[in-house]
Protein backbone atom coordinates (compact mmCIF):
# COMPACT_ATOMS: atom_id res chain seq x y z
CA UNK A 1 148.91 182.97 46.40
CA UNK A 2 147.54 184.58 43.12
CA UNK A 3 144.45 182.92 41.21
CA UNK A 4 146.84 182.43 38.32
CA UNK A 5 149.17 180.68 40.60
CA UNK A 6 146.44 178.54 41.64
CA UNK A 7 144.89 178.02 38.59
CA UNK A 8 148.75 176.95 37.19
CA UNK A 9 149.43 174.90 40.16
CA UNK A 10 145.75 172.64 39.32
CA UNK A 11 146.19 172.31 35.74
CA UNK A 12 147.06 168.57 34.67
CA UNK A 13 149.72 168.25 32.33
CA UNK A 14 149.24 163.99 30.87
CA UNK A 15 151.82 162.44 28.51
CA UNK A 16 149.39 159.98 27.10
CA UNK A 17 152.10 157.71 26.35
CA UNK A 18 150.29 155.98 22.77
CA UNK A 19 150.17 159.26 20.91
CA UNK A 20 153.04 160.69 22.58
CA UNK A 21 150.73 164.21 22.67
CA UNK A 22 150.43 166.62 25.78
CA UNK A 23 146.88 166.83 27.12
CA UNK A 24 146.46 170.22 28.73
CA UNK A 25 143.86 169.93 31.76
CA UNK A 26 141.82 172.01 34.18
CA UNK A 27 139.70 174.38 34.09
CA UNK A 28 138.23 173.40 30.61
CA UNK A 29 134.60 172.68 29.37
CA UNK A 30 134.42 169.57 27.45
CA UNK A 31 133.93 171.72 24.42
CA UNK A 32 136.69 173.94 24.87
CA UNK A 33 138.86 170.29 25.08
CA UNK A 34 137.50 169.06 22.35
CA UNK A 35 138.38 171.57 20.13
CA UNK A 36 141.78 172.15 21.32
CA UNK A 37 143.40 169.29 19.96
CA UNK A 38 142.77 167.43 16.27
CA UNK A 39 141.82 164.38 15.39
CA UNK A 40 144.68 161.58 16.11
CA UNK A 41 145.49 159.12 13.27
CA UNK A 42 145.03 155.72 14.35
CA UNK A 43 145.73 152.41 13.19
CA UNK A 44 142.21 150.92 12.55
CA UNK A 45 143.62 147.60 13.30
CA UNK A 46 144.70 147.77 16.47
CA UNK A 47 141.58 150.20 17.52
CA UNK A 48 139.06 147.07 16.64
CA UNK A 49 137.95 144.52 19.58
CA UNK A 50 135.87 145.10 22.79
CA UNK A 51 135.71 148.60 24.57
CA UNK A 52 133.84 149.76 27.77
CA UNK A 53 132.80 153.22 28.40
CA UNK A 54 133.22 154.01 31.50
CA UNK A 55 132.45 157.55 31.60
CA UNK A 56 130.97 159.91 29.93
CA UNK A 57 130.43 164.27 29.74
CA UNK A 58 127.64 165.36 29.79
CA UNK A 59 126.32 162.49 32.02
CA UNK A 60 123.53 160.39 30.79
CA UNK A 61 121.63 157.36 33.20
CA UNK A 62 122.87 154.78 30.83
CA UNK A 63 125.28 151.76 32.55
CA UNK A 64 126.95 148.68 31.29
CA UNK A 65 128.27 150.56 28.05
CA UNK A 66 130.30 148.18 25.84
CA UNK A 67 131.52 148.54 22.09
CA UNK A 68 132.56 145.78 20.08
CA UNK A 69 134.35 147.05 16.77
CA UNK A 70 135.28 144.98 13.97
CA UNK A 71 136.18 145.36 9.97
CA UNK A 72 133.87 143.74 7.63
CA UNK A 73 136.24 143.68 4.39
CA UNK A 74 133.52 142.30 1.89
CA UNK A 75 132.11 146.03 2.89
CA UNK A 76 134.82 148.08 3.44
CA UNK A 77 133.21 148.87 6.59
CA UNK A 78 134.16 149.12 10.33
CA UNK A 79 130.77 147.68 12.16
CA UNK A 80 129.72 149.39 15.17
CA UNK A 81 127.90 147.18 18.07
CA UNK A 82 127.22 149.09 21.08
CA UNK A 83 125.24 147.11 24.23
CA UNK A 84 123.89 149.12 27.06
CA UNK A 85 121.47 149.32 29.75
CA UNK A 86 119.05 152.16 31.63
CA UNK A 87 118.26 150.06 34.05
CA UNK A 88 120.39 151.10 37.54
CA UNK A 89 118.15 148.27 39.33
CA UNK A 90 118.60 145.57 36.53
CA UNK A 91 121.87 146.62 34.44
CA UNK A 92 122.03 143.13 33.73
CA UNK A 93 118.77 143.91 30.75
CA UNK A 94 120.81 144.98 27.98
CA UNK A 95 119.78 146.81 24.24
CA UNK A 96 122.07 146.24 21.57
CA UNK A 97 122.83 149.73 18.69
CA UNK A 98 124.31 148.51 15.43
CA UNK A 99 126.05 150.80 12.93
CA UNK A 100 128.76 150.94 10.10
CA UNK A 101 131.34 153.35 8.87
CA UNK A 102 132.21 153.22 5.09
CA UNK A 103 136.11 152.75 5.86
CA UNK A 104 137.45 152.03 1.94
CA UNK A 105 140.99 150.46 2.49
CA UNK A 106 140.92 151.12 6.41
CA UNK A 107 141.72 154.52 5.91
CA UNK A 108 141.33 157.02 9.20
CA UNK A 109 139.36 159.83 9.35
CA UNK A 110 139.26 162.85 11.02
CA UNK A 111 135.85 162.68 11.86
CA UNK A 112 134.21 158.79 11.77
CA UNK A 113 130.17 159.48 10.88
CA UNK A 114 127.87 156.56 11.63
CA UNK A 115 124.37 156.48 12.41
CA UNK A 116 123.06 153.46 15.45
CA UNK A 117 120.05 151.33 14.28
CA UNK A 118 118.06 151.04 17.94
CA UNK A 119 114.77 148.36 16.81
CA UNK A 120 113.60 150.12 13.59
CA UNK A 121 114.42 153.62 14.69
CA UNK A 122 117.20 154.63 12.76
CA UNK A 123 119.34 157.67 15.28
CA UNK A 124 120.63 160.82 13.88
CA UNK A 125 123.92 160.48 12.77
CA UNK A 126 126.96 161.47 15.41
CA UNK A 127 130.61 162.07 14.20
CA UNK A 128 132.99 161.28 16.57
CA UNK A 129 136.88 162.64 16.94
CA UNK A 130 139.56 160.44 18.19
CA UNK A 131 141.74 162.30 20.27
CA UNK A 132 144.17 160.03 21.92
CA UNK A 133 144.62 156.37 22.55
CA UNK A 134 147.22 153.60 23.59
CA UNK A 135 145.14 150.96 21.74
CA UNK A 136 145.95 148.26 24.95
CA UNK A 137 144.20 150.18 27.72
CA UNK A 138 142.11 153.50 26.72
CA UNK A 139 140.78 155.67 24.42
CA UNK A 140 139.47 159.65 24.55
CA UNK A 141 136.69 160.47 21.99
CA UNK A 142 134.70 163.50 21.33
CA UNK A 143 131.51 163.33 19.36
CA UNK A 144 129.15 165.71 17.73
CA UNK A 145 125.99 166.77 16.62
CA UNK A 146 127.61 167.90 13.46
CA UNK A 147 130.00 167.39 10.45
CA UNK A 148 131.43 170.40 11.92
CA UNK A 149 132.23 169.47 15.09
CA UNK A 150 130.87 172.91 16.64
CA UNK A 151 127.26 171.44 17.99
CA UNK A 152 126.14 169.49 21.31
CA UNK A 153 129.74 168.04 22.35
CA UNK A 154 130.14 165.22 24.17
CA UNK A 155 133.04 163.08 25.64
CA UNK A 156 133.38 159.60 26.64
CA UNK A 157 136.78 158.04 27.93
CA UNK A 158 136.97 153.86 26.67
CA UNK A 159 138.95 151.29 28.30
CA UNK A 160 140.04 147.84 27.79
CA UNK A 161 139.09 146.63 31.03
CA UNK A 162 135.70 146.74 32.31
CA UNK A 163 136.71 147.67 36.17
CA UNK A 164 140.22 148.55 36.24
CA UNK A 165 141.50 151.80 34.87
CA UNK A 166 144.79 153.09 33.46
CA UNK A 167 146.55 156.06 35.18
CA UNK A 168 145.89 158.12 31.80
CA UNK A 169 142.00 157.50 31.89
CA UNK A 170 141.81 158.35 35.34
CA UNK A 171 143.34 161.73 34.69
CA UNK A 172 141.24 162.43 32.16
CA UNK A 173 137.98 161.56 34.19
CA UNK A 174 139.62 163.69 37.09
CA UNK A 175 140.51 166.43 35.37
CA UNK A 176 137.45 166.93 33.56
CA UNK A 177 135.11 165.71 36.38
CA UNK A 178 133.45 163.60 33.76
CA UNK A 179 130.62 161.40 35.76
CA UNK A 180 131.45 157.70 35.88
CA UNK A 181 129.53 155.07 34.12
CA UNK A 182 128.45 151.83 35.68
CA UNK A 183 130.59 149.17 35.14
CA UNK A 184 130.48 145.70 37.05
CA UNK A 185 130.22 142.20 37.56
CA UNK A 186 126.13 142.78 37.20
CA UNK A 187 126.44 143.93 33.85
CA UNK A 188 126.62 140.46 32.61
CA UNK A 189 124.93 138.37 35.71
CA UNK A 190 122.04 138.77 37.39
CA UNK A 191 122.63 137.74 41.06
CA UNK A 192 119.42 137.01 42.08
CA UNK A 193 119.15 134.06 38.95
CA UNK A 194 121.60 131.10 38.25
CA UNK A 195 121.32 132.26 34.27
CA UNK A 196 122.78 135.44 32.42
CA UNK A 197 120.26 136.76 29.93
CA UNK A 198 121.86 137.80 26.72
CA UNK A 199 121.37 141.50 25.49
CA UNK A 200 118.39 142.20 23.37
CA UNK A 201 119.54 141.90 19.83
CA UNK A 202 118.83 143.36 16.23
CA UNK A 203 119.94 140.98 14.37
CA UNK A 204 122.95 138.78 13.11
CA UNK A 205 123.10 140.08 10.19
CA UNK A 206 126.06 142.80 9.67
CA UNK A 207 124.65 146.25 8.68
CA UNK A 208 125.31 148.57 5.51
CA UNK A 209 127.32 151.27 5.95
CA UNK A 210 124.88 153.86 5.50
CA UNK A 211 124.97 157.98 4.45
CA UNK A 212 122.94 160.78 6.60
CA UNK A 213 119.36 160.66 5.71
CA UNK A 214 119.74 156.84 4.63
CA UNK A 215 117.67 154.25 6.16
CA UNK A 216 118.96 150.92 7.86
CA UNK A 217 117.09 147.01 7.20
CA UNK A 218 118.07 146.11 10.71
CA UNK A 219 115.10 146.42 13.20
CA UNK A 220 113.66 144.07 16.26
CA UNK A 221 110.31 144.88 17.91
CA UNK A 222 110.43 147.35 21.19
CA UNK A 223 107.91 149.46 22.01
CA UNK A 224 108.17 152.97 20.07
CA UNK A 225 108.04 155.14 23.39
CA UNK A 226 110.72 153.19 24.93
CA UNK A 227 113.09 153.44 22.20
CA UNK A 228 112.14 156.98 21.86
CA UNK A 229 113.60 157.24 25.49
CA UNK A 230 116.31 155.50 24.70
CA UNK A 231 117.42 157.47 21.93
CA UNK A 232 116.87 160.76 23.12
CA UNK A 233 118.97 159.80 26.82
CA UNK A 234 121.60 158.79 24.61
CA UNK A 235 122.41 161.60 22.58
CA UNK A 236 121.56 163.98 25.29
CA UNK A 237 118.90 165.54 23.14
């Protein structure tokens, strides 16, 4: 059998049944995806509530990845709370991220530019790309260093449920041999205590939606090198 045969015969073809788009699979970088297929138009709506990453290309040490996204309509704003941990031994110690997109009238993007608040370190900014998503079980993003979408890509595949995956986000993960991301019942409980800590928090105050080279008010008190760490594991850097 030919390479081109074999290379056919590999290749994924998805029907990622919310968009209703064909996802063309195999031997791909993640950048190569990326770029191959536009931003989807999404109902902002139905996109908000809890998400859990659950894997991620290139692969970082993080675990325990959750999103929680919700519309603050005083600010025309979609808020941005990510918790995570780096801890493999103790994923149960958690860091909250808070940011805000400027979202006038709930009006998708193409690109969604936000920059996390981690303690009083405000992160460079990251746009991010949806590219697919059935709203009730996963999403596909691609991010970026850049407005352009041409610098340090990245993937990440989101689902609804912490531990159990659909059929489309396993093909993804598959096809792309994007490494998994911790995700289990010791995310949120310690075993070896009878109490769950709660993550490590900024504060309860919503944040600003804020422009690139704009500061954020929202800070808690970490230790500079750690958050350093922090930062630069997280945006592969």
């Amino acid at each position: 059998m030919s390479a081109s045969c074999c290379t056919l015969i590999f290749c994924l073809l998805i029907c990622l049944l919310g968009s209703q788009r064909i996802l063309v699979l195999g031997q791909m970088t993640v950048a190569d995806y990326c770029n191959t297929f536009p931003s989807m138009t999404i109902n902002v709506t139905q996109f908000m509530g809890e998400w859990y990453e659950v894997a991620r290309l290139p692969a970082n040490n993080m675990s325990c990845v959750q999103t929680n996204l919700s519309i603050n309509a005083q600010q025309d704003a979609l808020n941005v709370n990510t918790s995570f941990s780096y801890e493999s031994d103790e994923p149960w110690n958690k860091y909250d991220m808070i940011g805000a997109v400027s979202l006038p009238n709930l009006t998708p993007l193409s690109l969604y530019n936000f920059s996390y608040t981690l303690g009083n370190v405000s992160l460079p900014y990251s746009w991010y790309k949806i590219v697919t998503t059935d709203y009730t079980n996963f999403s596909f993003i691609c991010g970026y260093s850049n407005a352009t979408g041409t610098i340090d890509t990245f993937a990440l595949v989101l689902s609804r449920n912490q531990t159990s995956l659909s059929q489309e986000a396993s093909g993804l993960i598959t096809s792309l041999q994007m490494p998994m991301i911790i995700q289990n019942s010791t995310c949120s409980t310690n075993p070896n205590s009878s109490s769950t800590p709660s993550p490590t928090t900024a504060s309860p105050t919503s944040p600003s939606p804020t422009s690139p080279g704009s500061g954020s008010t929202l800070s808690f008190s970490i230790l500079y090198p750690l958050v350093a760490f922090i930062a630069l594991r997280f945006l592969f850097v």
